[in-house]
PDB file of N, CA and C in Angstrom:
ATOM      1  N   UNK A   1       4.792  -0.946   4.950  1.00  0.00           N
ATOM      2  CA  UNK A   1       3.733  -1.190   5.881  1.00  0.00           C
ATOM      3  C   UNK A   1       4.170  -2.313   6.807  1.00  0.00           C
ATOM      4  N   UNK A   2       3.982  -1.913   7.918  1.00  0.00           N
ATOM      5  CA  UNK A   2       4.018  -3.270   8.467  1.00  0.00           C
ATOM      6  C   UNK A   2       2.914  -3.438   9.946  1.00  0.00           C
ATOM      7  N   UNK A   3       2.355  -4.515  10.839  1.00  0.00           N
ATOM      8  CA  UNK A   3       1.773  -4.733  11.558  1.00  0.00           C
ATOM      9  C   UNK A   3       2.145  -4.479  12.680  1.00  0.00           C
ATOM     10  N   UNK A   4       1.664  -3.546  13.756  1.00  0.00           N
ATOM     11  CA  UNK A   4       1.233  -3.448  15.298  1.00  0.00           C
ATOM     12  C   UNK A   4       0.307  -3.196  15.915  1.00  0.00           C
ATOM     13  N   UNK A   5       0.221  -4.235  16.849  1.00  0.00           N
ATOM     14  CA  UNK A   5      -1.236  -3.876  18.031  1.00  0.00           C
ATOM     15  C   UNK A   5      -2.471  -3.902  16.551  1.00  0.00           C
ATOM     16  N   UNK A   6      -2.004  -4.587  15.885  1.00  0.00           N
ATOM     17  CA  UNK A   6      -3.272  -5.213  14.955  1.00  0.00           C
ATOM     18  C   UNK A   6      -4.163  -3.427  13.971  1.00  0.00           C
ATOM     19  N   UNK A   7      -3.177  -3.154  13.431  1.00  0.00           N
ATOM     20  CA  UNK A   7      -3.046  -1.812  13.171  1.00  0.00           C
ATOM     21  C   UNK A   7      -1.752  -1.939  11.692  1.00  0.00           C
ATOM     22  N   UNK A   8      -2.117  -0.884  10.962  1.00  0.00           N
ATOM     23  CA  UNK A   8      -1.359  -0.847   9.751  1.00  0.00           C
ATOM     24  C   UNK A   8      -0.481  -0.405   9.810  1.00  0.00           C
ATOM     25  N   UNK A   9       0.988   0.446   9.968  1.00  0.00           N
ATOM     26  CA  UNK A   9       1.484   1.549  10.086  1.00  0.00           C
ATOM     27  C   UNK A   9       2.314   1.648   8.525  1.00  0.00           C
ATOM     28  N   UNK A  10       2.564   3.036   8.268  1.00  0.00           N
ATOM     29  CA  UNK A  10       3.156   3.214   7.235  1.00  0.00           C
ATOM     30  C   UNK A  10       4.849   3.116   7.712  1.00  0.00           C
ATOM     31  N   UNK A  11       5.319   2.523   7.087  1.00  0.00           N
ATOM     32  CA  UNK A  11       7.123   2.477   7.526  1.00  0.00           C
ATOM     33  C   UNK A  11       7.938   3.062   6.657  1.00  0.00           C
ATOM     34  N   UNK A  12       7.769   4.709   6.463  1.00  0.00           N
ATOM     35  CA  UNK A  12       9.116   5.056   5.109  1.00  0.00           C
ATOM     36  C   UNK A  12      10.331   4.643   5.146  1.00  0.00           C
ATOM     37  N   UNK A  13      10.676   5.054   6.651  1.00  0.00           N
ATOM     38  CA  UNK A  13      12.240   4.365   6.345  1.00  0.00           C
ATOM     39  C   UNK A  13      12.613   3.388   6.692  1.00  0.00           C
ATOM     40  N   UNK A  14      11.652   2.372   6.511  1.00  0.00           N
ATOM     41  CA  UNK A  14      11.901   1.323   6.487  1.00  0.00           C
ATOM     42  C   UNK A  14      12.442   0.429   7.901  1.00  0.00           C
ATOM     43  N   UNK A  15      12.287   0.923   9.101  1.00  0.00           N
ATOM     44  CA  UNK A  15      13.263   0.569   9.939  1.00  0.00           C
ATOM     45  C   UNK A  15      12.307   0.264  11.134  1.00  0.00           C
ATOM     46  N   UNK A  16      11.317  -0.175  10.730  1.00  0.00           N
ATOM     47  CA  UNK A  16      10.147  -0.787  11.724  1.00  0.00           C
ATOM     48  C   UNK A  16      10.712  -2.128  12.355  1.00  0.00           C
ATOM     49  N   UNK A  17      10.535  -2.796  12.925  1.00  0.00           N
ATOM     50  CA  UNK A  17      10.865  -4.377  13.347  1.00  0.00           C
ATOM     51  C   UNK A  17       9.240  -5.108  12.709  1.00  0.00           C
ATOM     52  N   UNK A  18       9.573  -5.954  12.542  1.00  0.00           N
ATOM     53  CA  UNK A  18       8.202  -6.941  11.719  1.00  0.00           C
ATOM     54  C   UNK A  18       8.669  -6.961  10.465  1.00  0.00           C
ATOM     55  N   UNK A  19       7.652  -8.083  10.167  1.00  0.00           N
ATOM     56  CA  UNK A  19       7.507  -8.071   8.718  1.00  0.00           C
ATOM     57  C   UNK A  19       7.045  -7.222   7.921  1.00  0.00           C
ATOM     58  N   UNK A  20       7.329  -6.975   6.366  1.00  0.00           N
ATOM     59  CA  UNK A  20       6.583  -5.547   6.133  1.00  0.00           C
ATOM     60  C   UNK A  20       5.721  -6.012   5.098  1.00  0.00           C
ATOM     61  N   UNK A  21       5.540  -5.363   4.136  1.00  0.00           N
ATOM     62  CA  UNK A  21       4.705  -5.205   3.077  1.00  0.00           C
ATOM     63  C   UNK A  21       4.871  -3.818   2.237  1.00  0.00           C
ATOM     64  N   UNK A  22       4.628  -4.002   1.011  1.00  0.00           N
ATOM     65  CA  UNK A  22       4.620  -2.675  -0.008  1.00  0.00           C
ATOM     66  C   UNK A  22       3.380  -2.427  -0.938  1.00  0.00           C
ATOM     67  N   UNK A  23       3.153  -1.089  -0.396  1.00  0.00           N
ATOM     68  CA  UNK A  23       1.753  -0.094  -1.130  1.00  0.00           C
ATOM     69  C   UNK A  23       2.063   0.901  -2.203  1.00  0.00           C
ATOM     70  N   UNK A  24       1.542   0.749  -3.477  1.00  0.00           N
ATOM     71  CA  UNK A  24       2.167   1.990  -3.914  1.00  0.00           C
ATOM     72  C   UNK A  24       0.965   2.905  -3.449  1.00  0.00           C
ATOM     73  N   UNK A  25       1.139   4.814  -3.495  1.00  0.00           N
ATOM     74  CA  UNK A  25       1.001   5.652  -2.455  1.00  0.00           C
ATOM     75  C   UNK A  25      -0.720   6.226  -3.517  1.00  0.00           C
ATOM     76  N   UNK A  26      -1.619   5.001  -3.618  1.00  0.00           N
ATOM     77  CA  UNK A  26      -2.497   5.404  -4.226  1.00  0.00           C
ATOM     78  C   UNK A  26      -3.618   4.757  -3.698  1.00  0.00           C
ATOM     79  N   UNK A  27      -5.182   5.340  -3.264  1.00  0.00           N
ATOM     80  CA  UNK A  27      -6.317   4.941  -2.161  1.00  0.00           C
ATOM     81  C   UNK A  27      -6.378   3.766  -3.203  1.00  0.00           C
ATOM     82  N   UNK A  28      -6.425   3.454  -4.242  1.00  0.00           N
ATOM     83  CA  UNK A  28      -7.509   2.206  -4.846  1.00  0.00           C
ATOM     84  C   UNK A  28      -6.131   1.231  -4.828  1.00  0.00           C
ATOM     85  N   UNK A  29      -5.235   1.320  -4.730  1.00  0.00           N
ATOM     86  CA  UNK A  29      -3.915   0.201  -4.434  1.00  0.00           C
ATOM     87  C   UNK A  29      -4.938  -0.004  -3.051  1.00  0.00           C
ATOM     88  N   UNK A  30      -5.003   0.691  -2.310  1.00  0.00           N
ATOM     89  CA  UNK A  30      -5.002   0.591  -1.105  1.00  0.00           C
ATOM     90  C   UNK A  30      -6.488  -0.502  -0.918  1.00  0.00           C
ATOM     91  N   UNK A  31      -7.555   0.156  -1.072  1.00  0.00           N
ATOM     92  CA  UNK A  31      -9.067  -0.539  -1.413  1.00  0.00           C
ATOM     93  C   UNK A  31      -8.491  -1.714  -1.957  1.00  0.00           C
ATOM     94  N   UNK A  32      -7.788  -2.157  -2.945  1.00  0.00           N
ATOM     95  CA  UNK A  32      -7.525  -3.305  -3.944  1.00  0.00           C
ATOM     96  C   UNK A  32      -7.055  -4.209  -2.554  1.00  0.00           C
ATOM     97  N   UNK A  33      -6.167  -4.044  -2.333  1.00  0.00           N
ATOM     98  CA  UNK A  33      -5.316  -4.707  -1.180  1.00  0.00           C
ATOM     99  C   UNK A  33      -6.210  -4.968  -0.202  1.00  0.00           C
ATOM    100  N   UNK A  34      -7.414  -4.390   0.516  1.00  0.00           N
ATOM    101  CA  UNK A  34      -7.925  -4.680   1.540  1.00  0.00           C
ATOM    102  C   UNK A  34      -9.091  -5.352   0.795  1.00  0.00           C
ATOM    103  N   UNK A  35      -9.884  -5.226   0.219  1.00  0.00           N
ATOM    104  CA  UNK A  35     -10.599  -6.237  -0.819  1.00  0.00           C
ATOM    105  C   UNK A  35     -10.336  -7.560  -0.850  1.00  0.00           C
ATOM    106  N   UNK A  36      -8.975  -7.949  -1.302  1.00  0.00           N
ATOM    107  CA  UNK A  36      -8.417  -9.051  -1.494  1.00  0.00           C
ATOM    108  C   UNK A  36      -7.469  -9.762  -0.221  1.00  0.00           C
ATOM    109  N   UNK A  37      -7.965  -8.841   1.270  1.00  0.00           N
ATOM    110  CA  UNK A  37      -7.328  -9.323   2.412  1.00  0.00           C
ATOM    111  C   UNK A  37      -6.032  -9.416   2.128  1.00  0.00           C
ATOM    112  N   UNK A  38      -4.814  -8.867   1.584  1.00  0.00           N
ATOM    113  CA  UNK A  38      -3.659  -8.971   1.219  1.00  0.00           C
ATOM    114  C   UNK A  38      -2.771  -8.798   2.686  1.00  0.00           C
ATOM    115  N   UNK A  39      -2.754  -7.539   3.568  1.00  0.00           N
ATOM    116  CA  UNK A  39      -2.092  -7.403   4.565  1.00  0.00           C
ATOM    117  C   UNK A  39      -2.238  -8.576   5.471  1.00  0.00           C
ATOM    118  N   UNK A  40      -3.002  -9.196   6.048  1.00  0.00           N
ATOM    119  CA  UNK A  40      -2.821 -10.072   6.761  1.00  0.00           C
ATOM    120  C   UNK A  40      -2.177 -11.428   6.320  1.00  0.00           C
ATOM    121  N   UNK A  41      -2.237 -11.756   5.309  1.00  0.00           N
ATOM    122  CA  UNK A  41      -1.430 -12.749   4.238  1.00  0.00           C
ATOM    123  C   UNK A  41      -0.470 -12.172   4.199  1.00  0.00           C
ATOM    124  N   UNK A  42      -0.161 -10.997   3.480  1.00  0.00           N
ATOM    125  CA  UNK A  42       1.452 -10.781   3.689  1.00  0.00           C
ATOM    126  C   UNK A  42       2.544 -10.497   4.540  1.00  0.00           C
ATOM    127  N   UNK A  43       1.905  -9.962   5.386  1.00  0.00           N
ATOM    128  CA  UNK A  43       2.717 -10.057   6.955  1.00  0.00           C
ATOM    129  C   UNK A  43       2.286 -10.939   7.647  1.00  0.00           C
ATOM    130  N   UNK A  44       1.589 -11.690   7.609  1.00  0.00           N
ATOM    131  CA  UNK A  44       1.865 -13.145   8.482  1.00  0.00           C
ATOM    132  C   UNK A  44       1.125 -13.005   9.722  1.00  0.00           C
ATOM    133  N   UNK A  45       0.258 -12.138   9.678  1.00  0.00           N
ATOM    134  CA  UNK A  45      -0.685 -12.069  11.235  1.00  0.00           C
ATOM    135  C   UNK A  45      -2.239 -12.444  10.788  1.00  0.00           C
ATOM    136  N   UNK A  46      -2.839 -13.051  11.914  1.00  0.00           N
ATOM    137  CA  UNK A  46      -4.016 -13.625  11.988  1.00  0.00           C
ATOM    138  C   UNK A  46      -4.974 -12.591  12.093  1.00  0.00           C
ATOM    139  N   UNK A  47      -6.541 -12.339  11.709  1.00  0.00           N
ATOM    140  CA  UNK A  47      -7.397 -11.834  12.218  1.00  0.00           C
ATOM    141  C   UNK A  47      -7.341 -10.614  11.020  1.00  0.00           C
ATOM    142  N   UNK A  48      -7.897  -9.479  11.314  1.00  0.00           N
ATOM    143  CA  UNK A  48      -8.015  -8.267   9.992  1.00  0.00           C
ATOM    144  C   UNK A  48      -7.001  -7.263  10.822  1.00  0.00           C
ATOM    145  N   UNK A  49      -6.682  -6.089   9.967  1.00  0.00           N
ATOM    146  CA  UNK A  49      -6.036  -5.216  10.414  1.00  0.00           C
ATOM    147  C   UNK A  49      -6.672  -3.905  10.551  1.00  0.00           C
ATOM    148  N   UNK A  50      -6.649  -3.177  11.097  1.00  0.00           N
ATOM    149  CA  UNK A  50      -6.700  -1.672  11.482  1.00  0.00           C
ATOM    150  C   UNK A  50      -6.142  -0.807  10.503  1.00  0.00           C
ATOM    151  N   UNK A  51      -6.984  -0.151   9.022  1.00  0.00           N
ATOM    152  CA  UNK A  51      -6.051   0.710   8.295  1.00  0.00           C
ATOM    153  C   UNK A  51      -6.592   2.134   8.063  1.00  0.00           C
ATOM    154  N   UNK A  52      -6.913   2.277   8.939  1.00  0.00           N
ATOM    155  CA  UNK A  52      -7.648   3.905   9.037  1.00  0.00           C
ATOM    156  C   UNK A  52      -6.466   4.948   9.140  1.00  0.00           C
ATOM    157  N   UNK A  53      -5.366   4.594   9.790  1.00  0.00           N
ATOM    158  CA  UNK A  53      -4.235   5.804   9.732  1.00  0.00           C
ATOM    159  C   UNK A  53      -4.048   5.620   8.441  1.00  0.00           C
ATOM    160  N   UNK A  54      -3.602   4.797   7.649  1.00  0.00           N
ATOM    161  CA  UNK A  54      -3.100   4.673   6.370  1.00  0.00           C
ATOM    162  C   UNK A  54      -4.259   4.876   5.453  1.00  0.00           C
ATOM    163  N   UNK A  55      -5.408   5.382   5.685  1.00  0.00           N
ATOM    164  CA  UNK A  55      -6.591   5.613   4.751  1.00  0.00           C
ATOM    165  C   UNK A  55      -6.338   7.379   4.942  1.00  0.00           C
ATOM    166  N   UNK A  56      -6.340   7.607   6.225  1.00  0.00           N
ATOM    167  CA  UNK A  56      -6.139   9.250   6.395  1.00  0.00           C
ATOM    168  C   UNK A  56      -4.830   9.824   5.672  1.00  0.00           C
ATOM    169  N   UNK A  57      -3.737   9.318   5.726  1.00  0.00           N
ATOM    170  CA  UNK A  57      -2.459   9.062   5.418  1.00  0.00           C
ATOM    171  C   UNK A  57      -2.460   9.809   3.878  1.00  0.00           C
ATOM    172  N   UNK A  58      -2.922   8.475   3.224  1.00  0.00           N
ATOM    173  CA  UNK A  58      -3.081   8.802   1.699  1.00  0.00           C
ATOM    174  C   UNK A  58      -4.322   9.791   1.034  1.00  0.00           C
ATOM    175  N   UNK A  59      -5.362   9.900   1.663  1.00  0.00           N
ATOM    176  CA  UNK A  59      -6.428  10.823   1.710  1.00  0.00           C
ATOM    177  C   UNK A  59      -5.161  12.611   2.058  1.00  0.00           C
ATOM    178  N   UNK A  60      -4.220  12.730   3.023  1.00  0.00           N
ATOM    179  CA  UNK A  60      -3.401  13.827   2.823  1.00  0.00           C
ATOM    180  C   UNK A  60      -2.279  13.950   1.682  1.00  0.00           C
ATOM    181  N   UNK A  61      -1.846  12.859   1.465  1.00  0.00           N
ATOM    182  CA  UNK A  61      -0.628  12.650   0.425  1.00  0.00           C
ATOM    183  C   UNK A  61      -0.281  13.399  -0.630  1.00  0.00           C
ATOM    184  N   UNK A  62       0.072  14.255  -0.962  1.00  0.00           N
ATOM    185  CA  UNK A  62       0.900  14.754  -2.253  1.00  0.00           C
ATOM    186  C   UNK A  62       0.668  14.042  -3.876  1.00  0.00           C
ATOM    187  N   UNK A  63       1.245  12.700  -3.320  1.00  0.00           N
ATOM    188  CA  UNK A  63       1.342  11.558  -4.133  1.00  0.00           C
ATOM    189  C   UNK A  63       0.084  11.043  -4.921  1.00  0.00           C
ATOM    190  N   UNK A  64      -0.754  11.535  -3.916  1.00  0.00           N
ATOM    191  CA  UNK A  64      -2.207  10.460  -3.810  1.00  0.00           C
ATOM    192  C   UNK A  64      -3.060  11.293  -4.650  1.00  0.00           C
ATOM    193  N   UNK A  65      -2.865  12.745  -4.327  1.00  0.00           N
ATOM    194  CA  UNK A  65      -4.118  13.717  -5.309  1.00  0.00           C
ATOM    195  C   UNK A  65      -4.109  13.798  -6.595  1.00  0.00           C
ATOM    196  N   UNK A  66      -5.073  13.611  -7.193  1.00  0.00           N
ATOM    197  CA  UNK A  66      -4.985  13.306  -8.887  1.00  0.00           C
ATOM    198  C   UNK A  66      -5.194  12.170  -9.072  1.00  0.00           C
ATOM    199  N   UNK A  67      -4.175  11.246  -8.852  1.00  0.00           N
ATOM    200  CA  UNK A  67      -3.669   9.780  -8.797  1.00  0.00           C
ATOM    201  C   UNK A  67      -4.675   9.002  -9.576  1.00  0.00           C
ATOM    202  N   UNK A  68      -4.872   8.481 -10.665  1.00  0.00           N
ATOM    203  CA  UNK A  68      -5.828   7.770 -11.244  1.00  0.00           C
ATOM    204  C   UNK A  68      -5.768   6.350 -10.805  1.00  0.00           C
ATOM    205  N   UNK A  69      -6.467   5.039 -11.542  1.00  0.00           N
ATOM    206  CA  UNK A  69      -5.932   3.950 -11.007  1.00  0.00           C
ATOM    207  C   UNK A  69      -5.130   3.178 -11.786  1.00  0.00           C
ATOM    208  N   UNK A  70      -3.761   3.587 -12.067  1.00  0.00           N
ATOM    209  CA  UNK A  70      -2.891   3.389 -12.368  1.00  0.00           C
ATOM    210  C   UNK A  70      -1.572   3.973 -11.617  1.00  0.00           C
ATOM    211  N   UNK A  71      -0.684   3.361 -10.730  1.00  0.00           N
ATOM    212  CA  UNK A  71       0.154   3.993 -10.062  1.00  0.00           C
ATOM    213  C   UNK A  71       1.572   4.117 -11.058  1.00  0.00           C
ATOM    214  N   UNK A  72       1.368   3.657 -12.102  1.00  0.00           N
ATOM    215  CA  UNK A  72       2.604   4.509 -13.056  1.00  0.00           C
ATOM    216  C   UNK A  72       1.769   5.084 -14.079  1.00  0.00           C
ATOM    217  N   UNK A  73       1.723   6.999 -14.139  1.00  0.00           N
ATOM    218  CA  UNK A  73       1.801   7.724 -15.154  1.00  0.00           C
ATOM    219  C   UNK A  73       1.364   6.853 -16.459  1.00  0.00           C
ATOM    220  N   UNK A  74       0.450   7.404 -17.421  1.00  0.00           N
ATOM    221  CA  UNK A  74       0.591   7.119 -18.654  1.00  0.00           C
ATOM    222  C   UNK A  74       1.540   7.853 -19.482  1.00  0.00           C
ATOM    223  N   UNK A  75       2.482   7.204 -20.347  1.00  0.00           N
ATOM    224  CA  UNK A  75       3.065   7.061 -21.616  1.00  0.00           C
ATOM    225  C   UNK A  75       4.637   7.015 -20.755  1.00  0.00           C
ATOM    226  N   UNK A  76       4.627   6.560 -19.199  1.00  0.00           N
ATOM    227  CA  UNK A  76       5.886   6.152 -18.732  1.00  0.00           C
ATOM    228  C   UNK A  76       6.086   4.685 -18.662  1.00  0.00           C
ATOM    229  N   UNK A  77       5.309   3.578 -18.924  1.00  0.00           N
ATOM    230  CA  UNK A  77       5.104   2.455 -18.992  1.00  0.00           C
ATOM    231  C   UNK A  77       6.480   1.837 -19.861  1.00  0.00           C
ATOM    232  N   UNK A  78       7.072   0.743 -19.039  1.00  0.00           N
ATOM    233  CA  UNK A  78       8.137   0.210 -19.758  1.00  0.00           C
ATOM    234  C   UNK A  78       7.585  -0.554 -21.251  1.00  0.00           C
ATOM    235  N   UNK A  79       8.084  -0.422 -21.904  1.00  0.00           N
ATOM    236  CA  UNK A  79       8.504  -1.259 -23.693  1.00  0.00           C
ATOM    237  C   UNK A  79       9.073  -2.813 -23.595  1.00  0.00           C
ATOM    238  N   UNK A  80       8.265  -3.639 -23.537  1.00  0.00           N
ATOM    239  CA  UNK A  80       9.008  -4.614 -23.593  1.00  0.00           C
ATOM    240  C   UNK A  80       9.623  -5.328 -24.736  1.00  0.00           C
ATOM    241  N   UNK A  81      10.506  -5.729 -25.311  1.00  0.00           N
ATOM    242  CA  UNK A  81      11.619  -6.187 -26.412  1.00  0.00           C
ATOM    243  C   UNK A  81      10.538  -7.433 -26.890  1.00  0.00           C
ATOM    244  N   UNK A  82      10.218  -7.457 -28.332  1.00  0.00           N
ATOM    245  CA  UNK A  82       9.265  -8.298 -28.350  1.00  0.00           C
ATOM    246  C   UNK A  82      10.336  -9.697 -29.086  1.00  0.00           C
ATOM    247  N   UNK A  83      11.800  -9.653 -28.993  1.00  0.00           N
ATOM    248  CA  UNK A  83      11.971 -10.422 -29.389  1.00  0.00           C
ATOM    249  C   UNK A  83      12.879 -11.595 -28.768  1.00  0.00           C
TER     250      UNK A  83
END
């Protein structure tokens, strides 16, 4: 993600100019993040942002349908070494 003309844009390949930011490809990441004003803190611009393309975006997504609120799968969760 990154900021223009006070607007969200999605950046897959990465090759936007600006600062960016990272969403995983799920609406309540998305709600969570704008809740907690995250985009404008993390890219470094003043005022709120514009995220209606990126609401339509993930509302079409592949990724997004089903998608519970957890953006990693259950029983794929890393094991951590308890020792």
């Amino acid at each position: 993600m990154v900021a223009a003309d006070g607007r969200l844009i999605v950046d897959e390949g990465r090759r936007l100019p600006g600062r960016g930011a990272w969403l995983h490809p799920v609406p309540d990441c998305l709600a969570k993040a704008e809740r907690r004003r995250a985009f404008p803190r993390a890219l470094r611009v003043t005022g709120s942002l514009d995220a209606q393309g990126v609401h339509e975006r993930l509302e079409h997504s592949p990724k997004a349908k089903g998608a519970g609120t957890s953006p990693v799968p259950d029983g794929i969760r890393k094991q951590v070494d308890p020792s």
